[in-house]
PDB file of N, CA and C in Angstrom:
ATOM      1  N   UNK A   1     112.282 124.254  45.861  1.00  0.00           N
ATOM      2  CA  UNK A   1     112.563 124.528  47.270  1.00  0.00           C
ATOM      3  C   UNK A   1     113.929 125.206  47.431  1.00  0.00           C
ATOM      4  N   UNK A   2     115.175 124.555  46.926  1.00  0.00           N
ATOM      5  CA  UNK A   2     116.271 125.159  46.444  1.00  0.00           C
ATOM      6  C   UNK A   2     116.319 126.533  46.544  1.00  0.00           C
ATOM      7  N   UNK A   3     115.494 127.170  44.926  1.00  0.00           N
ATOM      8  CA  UNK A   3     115.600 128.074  44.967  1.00  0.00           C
ATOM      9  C   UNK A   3     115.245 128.920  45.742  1.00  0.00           C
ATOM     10  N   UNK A   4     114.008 128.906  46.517  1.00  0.00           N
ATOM     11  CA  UNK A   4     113.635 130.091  47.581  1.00  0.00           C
ATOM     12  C   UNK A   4     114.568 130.222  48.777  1.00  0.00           C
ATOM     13  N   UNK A   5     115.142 128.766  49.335  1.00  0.00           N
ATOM     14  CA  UNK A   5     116.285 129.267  50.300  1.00  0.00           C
ATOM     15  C   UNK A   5     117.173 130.186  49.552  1.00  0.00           C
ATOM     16  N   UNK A   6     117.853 129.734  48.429  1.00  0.00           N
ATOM     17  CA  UNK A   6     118.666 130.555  47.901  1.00  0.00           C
ATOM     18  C   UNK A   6     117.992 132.366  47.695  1.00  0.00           C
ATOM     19  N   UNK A   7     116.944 132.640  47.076  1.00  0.00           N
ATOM     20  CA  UNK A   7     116.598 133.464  47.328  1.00  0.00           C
ATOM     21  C   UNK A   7     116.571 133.820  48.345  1.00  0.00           C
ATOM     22  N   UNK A   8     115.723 133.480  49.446  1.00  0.00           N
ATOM     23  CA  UNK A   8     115.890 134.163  50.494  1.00  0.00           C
ATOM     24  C   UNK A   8     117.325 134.728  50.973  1.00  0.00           C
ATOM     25  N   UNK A   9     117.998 134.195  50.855  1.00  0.00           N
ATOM     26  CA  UNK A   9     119.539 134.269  51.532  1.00  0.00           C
ATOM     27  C   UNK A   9     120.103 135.740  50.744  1.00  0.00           C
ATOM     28  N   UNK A  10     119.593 135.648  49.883  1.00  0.00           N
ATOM     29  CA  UNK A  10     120.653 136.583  49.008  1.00  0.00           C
ATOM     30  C   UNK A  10     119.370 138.041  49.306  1.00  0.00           C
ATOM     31  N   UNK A  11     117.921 138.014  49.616  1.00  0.00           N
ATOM     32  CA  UNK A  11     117.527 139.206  49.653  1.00  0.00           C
ATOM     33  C   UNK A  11     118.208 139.282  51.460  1.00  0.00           C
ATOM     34  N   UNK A  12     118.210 138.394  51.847  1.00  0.00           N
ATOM     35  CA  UNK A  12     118.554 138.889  53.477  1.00  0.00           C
ATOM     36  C   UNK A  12     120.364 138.691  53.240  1.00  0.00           C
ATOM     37  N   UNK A  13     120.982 138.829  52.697  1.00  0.00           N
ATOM     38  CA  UNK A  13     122.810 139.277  52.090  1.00  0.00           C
ATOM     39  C   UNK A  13     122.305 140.689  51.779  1.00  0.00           C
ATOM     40  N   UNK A  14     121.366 141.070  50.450  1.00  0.00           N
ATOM     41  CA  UNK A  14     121.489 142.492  50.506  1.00  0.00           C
ATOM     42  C   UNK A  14     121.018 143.618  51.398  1.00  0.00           C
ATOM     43  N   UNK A  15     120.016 142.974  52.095  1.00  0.00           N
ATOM     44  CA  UNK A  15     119.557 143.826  53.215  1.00  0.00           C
ATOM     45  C   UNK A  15     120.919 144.199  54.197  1.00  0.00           C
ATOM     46  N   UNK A  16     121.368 143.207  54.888  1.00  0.00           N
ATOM     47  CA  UNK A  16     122.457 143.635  55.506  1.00  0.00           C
ATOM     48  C   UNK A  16     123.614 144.556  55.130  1.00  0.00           C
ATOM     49  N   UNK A  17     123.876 144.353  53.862  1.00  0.00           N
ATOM     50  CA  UNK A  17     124.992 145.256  53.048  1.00  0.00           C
ATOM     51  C   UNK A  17     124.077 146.569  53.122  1.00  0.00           C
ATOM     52  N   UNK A  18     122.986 146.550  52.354  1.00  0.00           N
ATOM     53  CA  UNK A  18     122.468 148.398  52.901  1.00  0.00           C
ATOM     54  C   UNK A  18     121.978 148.748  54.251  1.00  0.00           C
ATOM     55  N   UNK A  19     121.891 148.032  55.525  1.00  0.00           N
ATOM     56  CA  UNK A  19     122.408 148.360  56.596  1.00  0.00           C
ATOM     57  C   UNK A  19     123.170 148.600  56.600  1.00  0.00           C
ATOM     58  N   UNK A  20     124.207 147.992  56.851  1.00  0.00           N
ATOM     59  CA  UNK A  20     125.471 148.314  56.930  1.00  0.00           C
ATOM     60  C   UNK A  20     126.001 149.682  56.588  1.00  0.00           C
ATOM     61  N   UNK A  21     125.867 149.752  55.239  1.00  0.00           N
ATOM     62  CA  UNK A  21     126.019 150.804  54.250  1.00  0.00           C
ATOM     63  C   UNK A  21     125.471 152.162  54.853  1.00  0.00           C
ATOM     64  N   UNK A  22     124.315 152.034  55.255  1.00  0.00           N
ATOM     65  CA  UNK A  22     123.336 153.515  56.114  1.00  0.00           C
ATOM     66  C   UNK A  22     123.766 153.471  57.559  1.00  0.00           C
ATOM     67  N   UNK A  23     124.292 152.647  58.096  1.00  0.00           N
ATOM     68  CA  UNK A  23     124.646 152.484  59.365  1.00  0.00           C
ATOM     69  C   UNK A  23     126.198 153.692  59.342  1.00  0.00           C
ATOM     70  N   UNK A  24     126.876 153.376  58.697  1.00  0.00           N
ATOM     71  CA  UNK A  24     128.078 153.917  57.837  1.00  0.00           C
ATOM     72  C   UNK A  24     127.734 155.387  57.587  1.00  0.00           C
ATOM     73  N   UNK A  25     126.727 155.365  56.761  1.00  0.00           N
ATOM     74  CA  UNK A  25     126.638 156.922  56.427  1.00  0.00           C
ATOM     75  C   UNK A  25     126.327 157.281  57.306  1.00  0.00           C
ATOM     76  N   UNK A  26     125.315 157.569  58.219  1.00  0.00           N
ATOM     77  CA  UNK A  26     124.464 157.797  59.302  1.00  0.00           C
ATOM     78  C   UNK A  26     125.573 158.066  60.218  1.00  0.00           C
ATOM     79  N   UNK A  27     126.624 157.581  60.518  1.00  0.00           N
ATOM     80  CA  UNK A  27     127.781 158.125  61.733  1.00  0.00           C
ATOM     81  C   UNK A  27     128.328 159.234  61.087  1.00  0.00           C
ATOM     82  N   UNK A  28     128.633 158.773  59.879  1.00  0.00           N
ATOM     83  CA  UNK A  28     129.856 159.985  59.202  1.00  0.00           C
ATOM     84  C   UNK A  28     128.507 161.377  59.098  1.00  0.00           C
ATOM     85  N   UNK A  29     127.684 161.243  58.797  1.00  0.00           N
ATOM     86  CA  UNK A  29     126.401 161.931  59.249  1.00  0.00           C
ATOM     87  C   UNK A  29     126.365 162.847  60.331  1.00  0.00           C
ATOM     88  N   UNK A  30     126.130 161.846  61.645  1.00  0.00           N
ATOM     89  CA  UNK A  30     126.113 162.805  62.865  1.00  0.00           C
ATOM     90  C   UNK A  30     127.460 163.093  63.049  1.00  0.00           C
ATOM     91  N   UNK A  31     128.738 162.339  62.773  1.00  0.00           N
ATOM     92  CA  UNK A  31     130.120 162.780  63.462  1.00  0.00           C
ATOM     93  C   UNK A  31     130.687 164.327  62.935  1.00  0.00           C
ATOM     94  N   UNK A  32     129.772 164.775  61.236  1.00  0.00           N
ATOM     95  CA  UNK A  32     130.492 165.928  60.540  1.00  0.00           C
ATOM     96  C   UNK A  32     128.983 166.623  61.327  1.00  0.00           C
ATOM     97  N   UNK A  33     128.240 166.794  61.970  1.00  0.00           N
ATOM     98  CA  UNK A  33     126.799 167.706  62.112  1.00  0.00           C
ATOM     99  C   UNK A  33     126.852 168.172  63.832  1.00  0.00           C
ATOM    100  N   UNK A  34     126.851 169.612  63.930  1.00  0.00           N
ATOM    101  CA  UNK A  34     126.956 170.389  65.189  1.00  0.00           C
ATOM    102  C   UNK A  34     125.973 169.940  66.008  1.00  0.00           C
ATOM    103  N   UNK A  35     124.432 169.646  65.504  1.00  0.00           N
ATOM    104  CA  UNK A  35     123.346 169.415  65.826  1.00  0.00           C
ATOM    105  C   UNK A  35     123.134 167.503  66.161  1.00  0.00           C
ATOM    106  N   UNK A  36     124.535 166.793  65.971  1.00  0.00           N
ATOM    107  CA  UNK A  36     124.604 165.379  66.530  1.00  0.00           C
ATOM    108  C   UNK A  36     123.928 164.955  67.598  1.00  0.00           C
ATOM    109  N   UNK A  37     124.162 165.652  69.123  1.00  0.00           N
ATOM    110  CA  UNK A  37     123.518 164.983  69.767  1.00  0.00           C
ATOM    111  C   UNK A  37     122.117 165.273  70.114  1.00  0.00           C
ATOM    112  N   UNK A  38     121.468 166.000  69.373  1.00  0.00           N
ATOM    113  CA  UNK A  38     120.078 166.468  69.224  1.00  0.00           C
ATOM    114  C   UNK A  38     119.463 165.525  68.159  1.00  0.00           C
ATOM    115  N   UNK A  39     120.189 165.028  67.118  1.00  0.00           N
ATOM    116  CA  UNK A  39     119.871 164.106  66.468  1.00  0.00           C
ATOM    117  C   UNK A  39     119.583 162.743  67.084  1.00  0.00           C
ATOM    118  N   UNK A  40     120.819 162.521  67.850  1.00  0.00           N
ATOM    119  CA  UNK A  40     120.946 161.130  68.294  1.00  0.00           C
ATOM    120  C   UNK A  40     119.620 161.046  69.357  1.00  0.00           C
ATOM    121  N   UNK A  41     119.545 161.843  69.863  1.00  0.00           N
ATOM    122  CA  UNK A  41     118.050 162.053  71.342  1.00  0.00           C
ATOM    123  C   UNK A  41     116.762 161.673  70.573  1.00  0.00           C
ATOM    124  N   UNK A  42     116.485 162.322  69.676  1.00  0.00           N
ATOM    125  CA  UNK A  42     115.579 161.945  68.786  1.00  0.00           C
ATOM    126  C   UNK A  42     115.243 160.864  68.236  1.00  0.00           C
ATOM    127  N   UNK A  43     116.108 160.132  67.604  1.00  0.00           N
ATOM    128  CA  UNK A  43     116.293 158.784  66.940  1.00  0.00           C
ATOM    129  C   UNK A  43     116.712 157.564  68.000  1.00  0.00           C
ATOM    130  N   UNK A  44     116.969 157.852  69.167  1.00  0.00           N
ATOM    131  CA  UNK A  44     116.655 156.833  70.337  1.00  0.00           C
ATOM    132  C   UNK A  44     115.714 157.248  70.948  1.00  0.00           C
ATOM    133  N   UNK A  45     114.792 157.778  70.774  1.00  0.00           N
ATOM    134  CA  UNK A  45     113.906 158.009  72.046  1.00  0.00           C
ATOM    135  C   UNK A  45     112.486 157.306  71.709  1.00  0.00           C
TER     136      UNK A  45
END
């Protein structure tokens, strides 16, 4: 039983770190790209 909490915890630790991580790229992304807020319309809509 142990172990699967522990597992679990640590696949949902790395999930967040590569969120994080793409969340990160993804700004520095649209902040260097002319075409940003055409991006951003898209990906919220």
């Amino acid at each position: 039983m142990l172990a699967k909490v522990t597992t679990a915890a640590s696949i949902t630790r790395a999930v967040l770190v590569v969120h994080d991580y793409a969340v990160t790229i993804g700004q520095d992304f649209l902040a260097g790209t002319p075409k940003a807020p055409f991006i951003r319309r898209v990906s919220f809509s």
